[in-house]
Protein backbone atom coordinates (compact mmCIF):
# COMPACT_ATOMS: atom_id res chain seq x y z
CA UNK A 1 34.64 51.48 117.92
CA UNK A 2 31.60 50.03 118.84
CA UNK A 3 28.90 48.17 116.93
CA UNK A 4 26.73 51.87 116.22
CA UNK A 5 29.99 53.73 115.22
CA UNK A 6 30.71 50.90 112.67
CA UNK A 7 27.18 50.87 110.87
CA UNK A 8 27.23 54.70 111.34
CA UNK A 9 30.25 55.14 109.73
CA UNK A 10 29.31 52.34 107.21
CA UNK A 11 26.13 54.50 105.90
CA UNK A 12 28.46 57.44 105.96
CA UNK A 13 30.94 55.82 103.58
CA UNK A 14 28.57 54.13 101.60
CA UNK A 15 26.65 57.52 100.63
CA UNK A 16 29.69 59.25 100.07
CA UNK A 17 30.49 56.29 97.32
CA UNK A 18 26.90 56.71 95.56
CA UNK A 19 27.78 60.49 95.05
CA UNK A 20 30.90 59.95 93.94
CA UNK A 21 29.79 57.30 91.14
CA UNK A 22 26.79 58.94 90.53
CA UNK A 23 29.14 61.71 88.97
CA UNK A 24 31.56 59.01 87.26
CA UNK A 25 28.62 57.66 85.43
CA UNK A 26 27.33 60.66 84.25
CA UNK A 27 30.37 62.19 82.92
CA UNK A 28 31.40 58.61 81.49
CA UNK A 29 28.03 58.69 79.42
CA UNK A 30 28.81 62.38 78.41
CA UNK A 31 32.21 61.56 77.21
CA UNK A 32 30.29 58.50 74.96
CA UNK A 33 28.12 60.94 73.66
CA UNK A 34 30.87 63.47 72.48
CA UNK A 35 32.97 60.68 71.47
CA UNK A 36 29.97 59.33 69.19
CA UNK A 37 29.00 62.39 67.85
CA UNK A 38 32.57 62.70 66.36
CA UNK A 39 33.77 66.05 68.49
CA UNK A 40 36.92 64.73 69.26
CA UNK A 41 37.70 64.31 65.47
CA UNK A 42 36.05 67.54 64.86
CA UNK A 43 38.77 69.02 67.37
CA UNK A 44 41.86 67.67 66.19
CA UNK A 45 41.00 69.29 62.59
CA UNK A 46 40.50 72.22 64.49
CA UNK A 47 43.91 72.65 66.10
CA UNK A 48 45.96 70.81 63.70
CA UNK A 49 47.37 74.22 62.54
CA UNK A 50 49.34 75.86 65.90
CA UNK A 51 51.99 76.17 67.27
CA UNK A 52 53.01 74.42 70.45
CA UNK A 53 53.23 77.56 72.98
CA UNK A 54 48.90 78.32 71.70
CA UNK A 55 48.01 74.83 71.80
CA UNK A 56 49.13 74.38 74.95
CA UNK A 57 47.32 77.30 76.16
CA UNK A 58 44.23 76.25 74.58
CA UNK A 59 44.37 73.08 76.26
CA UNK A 60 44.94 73.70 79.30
CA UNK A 61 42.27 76.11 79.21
CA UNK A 62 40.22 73.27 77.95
CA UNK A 63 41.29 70.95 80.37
CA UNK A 64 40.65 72.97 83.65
CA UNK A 65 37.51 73.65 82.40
CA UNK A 66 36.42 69.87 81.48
CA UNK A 67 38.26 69.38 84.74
CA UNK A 68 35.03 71.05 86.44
CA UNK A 69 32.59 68.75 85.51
CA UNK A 70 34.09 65.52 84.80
CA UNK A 71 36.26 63.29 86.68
CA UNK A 72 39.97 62.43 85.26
CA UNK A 73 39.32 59.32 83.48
CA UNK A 74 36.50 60.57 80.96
CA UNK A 75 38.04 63.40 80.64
CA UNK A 76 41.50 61.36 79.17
CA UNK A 77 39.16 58.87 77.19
CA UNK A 78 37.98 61.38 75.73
CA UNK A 79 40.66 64.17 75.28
CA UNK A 80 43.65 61.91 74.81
CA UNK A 81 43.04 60.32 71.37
CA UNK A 82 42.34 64.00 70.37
CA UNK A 83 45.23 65.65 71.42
CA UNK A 84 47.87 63.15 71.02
CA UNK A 85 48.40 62.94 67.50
CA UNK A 86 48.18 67.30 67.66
CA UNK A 87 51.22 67.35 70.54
CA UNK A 88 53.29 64.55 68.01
CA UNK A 89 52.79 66.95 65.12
CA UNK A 90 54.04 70.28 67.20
CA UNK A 91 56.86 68.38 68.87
CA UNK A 92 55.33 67.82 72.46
CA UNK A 93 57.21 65.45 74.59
CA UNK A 94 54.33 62.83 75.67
CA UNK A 95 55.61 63.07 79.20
CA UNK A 96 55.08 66.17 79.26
CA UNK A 97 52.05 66.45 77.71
CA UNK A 98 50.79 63.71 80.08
CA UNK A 99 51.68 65.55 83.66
CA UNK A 100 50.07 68.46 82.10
CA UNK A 101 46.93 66.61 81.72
CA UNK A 102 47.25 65.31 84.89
CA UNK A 103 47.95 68.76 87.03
CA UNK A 104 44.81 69.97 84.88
CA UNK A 105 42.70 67.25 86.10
CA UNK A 106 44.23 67.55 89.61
CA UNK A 107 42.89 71.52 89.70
CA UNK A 108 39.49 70.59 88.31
CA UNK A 109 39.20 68.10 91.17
CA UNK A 110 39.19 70.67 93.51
CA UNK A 111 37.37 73.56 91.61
CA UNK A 112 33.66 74.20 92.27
CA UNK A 113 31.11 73.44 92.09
CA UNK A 114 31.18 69.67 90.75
CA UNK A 115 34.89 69.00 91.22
CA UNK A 116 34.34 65.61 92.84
CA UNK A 117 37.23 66.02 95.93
CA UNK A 118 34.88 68.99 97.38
CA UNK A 119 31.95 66.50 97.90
CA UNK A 120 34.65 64.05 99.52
CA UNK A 121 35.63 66.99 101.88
CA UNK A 122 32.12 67.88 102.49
CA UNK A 123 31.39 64.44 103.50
CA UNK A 124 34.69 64.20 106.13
CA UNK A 125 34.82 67.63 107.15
CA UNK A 126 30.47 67.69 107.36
CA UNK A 127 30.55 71.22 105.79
CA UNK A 128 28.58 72.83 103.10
CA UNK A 129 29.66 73.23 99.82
CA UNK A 130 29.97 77.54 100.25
CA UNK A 131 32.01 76.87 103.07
CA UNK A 132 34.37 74.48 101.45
CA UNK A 133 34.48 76.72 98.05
CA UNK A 134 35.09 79.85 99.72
CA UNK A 135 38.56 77.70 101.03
CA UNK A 136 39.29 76.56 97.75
CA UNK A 137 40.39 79.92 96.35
CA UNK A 138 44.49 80.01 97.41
CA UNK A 139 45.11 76.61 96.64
CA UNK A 140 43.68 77.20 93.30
CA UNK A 141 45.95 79.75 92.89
CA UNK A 142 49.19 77.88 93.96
CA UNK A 143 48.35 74.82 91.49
CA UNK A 144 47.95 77.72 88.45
CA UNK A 145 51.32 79.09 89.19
CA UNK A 146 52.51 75.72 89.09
CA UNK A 147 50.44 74.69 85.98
CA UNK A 148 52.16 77.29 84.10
CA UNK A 149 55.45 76.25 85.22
CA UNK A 150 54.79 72.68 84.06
CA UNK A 151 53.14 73.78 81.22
CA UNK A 152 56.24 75.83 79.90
CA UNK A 153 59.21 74.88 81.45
CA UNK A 154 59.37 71.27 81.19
CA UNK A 155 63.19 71.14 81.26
CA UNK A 156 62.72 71.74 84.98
CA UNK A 157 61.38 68.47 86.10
CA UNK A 158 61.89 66.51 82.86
CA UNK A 159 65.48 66.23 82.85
CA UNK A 160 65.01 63.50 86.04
CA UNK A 161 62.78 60.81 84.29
CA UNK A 162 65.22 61.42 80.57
CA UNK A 163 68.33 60.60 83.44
CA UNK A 164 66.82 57.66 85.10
CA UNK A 165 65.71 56.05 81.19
CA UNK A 166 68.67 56.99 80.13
CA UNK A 167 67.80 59.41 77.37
């Protein structure tokens, strides 16, 4: 590479890193604001009463939707300390509970139109956003199939960390 291709790439990489902590820092201070006006108290009253197949529904309902518009670590600071103490209550293994959190997250990523890996593959690929979304679609799909199979079969890939801790 030569001296232009460095600094070229350079302003490439370093405006692809604004946008993607322009959208960290807003969705941190949105997940302060909820967090300060009490919601995630609020929500654990709210669910305290269900049973584990619903609440797991609901969440991950919840979850691929906050998965939109925030990026995975405000969306745990903020959802975690709310649903924790709910999973303990219905019996949820934490394990589990924390993969499905994570394959959530992983979907919202990827889902338009703020999931933060489509601006990344904008930037590489130098494509619109349509054009990316409109190739988002099937792998969408995929991870839902396999977010329900996480979500309620978690004998299936569970029994491997239980045998390696011994439990």
């Amino acid at each position: 590479m030569g001296f232009a291709q460095v600094v070229s790439t350079m302003k490439e990489t370093v405006k692809l890193t604004a946008q993607i902590f322009i959208l960290i820092a807003a969705s941190t201070v949105f997940s302060q604001a909820l967090a300060v006006a009490q919601v995630p108290v609020r929500l654990s009253e709210m669910f305290s009463g269900m049973d584990a197949f619903t609440f797991l529904l609901i969440l991950n309902v919840v979850l691929l939707i906050v998965g939109c518009f925030f990026d995975p670590t405000s969306a745990i600071l903020v959802l975690a300390p709310v649903t924790l103490p709910i999973a303990e209550k219905l019996g949820i293994d934490l394990l589990h509970l924390g993969i499905v959190f994570t394959v959530n997250l992983a979907i919202g990523m990827v889902t338009p139109p703020f999931g933060l890996n489509l601006f990344v593959i904008m930037s590489i690929f130098k494509k619109p956003l349509e054009v990316v979304a409109r190739a988002v679609p099937p792998f969408i799909g995929v991870y839902i199939i396999a977010l329900i199979i996480i979500t309620y079969f978690p004998k299936l890939y569970l029994w491997l960390p239980y045998l390696w801790l011994g439990q």
